[in-house]
N, C-alpha and C. Protein backbone atom coordinates (compact mmCIF):
# COMPACT_ATOMS: atom_id res chain seq x y z
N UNK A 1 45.87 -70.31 24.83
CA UNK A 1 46.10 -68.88 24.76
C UNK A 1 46.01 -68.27 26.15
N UNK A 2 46.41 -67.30 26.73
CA UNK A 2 46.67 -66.75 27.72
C UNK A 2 45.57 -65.34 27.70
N UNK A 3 45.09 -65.49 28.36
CA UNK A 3 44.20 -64.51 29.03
C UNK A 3 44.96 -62.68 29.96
N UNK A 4 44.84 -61.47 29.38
CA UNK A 4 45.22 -60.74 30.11
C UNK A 4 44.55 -59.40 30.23
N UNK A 5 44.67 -58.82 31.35
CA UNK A 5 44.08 -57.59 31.69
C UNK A 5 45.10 -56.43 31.64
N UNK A 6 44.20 -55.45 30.71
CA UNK A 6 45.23 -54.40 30.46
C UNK A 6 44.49 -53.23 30.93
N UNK A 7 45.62 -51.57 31.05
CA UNK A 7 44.47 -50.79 31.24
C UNK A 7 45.12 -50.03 29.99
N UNK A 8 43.93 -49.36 29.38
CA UNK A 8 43.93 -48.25 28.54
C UNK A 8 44.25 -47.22 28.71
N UNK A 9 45.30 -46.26 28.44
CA UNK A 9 45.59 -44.78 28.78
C UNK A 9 45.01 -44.12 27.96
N UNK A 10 44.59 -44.44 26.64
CA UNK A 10 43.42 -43.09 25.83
C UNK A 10 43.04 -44.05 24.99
N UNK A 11 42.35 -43.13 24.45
CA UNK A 11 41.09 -43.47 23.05
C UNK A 11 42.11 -43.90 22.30
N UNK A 12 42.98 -43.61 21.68
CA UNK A 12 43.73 -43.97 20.77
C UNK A 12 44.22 -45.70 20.67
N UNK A 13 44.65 -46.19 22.00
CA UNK A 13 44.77 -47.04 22.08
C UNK A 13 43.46 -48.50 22.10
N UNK A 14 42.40 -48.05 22.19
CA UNK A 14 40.99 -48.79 22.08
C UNK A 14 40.98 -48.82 20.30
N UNK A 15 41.28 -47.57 19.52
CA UNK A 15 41.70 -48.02 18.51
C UNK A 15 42.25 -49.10 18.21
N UNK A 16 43.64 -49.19 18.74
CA UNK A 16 44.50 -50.01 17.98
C UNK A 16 43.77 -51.50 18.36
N UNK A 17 43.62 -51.43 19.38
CA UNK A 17 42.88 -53.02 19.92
C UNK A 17 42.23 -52.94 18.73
N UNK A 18 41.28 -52.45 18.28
CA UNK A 18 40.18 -52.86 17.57
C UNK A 18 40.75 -52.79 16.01
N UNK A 19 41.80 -52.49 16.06
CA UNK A 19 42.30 -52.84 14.27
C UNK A 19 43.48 -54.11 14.58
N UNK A 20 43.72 -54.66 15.73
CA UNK A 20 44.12 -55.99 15.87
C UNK A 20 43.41 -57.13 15.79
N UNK A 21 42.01 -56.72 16.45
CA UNK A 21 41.06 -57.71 16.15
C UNK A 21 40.21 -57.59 15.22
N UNK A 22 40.78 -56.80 14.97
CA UNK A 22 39.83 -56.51 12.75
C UNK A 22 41.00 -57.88 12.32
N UNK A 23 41.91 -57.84 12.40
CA UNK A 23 43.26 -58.58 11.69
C UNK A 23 43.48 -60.10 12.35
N UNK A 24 42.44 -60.45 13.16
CA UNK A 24 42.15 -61.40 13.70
C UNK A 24 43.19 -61.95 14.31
N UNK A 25 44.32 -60.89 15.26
CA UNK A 25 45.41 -61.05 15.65
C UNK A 25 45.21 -61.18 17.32
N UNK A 26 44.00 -60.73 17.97
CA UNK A 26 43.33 -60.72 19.08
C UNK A 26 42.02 -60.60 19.28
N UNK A 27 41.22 -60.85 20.69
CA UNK A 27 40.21 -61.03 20.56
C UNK A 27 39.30 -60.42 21.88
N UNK A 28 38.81 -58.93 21.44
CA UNK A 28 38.38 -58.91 22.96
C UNK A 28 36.95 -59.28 23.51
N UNK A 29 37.15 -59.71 24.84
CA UNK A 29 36.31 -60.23 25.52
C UNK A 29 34.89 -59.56 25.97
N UNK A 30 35.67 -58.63 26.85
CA UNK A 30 34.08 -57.69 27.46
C UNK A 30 35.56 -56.59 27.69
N UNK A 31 33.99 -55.22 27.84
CA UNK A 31 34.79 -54.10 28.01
C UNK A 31 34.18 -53.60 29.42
N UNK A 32 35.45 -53.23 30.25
CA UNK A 32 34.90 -52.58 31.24
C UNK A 32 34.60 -51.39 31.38
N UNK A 33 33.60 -50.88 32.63
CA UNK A 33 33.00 -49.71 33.07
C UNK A 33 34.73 -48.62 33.62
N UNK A 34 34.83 -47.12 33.08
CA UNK A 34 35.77 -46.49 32.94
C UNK A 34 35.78 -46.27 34.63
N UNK A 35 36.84 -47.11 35.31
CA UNK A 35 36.91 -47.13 37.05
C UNK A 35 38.38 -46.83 36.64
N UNK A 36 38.67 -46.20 37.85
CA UNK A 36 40.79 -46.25 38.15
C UNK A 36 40.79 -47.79 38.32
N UNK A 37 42.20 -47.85 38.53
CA UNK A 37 42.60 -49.46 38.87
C UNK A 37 42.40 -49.94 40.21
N UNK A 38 42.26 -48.90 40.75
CA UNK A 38 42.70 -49.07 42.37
C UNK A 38 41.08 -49.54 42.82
N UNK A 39 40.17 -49.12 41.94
CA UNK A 39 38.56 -49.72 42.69
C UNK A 39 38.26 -50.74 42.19
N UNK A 40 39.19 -51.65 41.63
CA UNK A 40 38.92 -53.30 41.32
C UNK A 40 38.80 -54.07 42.47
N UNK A 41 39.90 -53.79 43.38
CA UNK A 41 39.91 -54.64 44.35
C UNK A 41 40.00 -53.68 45.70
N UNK A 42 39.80 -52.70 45.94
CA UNK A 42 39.23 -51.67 47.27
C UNK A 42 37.91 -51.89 47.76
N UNK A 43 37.59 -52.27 48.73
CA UNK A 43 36.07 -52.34 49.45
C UNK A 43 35.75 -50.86 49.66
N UNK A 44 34.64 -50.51 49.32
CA UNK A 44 33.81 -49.29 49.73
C UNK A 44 34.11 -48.82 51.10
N UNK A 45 34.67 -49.82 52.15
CA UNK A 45 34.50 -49.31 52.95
C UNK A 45 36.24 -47.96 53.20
N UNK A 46 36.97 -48.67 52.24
CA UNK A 46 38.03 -48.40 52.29
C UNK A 46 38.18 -47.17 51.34
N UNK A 47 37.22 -47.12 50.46
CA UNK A 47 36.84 -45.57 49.69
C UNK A 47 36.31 -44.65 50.71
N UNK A 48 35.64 -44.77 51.06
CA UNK A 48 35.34 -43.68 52.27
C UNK A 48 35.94 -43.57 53.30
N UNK A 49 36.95 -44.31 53.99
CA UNK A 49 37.32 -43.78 55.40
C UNK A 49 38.19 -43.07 55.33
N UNK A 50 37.43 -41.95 56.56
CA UNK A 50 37.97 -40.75 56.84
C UNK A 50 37.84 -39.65 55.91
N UNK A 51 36.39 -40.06 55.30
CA UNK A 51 36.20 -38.65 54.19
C UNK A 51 35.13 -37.65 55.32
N UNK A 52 34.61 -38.03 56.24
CA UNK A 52 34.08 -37.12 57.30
C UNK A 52 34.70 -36.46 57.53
N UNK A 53 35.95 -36.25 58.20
CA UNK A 53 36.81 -35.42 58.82
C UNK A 53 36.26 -34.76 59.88
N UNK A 54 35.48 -36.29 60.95
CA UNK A 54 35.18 -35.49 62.46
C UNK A 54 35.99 -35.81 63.44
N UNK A 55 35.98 -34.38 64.21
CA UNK A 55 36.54 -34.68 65.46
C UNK A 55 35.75 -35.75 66.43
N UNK A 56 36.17 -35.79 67.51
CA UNK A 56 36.05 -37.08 69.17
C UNK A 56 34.60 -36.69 68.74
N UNK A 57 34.13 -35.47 69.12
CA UNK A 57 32.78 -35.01 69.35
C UNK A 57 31.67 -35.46 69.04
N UNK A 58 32.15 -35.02 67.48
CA UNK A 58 31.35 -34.76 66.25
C UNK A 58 31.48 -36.88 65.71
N UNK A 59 32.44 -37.58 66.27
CA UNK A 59 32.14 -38.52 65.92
C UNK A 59 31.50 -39.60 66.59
N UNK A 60 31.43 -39.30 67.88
CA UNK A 60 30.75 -40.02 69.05
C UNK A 60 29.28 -39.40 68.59
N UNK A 61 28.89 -38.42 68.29
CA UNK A 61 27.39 -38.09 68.24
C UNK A 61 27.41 -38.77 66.73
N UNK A 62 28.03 -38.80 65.89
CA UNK A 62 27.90 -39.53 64.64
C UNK A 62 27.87 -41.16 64.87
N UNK A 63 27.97 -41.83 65.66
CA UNK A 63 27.95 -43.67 66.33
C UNK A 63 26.71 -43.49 67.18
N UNK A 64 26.57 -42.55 67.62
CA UNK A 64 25.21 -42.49 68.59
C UNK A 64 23.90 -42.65 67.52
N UNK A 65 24.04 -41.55 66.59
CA UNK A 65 22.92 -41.27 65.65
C UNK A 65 22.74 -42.60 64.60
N UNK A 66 23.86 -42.97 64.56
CA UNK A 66 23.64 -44.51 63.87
C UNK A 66 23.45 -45.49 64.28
N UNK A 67 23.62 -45.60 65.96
CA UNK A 67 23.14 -46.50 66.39
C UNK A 67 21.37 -46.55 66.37
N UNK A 68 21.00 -45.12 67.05
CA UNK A 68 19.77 -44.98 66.87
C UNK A 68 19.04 -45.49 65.88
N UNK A 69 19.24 -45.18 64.60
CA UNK A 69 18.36 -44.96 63.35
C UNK A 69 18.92 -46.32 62.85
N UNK A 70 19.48 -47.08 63.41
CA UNK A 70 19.91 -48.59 62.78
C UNK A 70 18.41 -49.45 63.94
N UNK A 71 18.44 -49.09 64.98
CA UNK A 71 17.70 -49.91 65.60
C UNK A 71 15.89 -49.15 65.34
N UNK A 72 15.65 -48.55 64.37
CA UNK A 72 14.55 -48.34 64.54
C UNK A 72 13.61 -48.87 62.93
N UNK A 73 15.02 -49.64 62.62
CA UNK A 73 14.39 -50.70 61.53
C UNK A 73 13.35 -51.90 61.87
């Protein structure tokens, strides 16, 4: 049998799954946590960049302050 990943567009459709596998026509596995598709395979780091929105300034004193408070571990 073939294994596949689907996404759900509403409640309605989690229904129907579940009156297919009442009918023992499918079988689901595990249910996932309600994420978009796009944060399956996006690194965190790639969710946040550029949600600061600093300028030269404001971001050189922002690498300074992290350098600091990284080395005082």
């Amino acid at each position: 049998m073939d294994t596949l990943l689907i996404q759900l567009r509403n409640n309605k459709t989690y229904k129907l799954l579940q009156d297919l596998e009442d009918l023992r026509l499918i079988k689901i596995l595990a249910k996932r946590e309600k994420t978009g598709p796009e944060t399956y395979k996006k690194k965190d780091s790639a969710k946040f960049r550029g949600a600061l929105n600093l300028n030269a300034e404001q971001y050189a004193n922002f690498q300074n302050h992290a350098s600091k408070i990284r080395g005082e571990w």
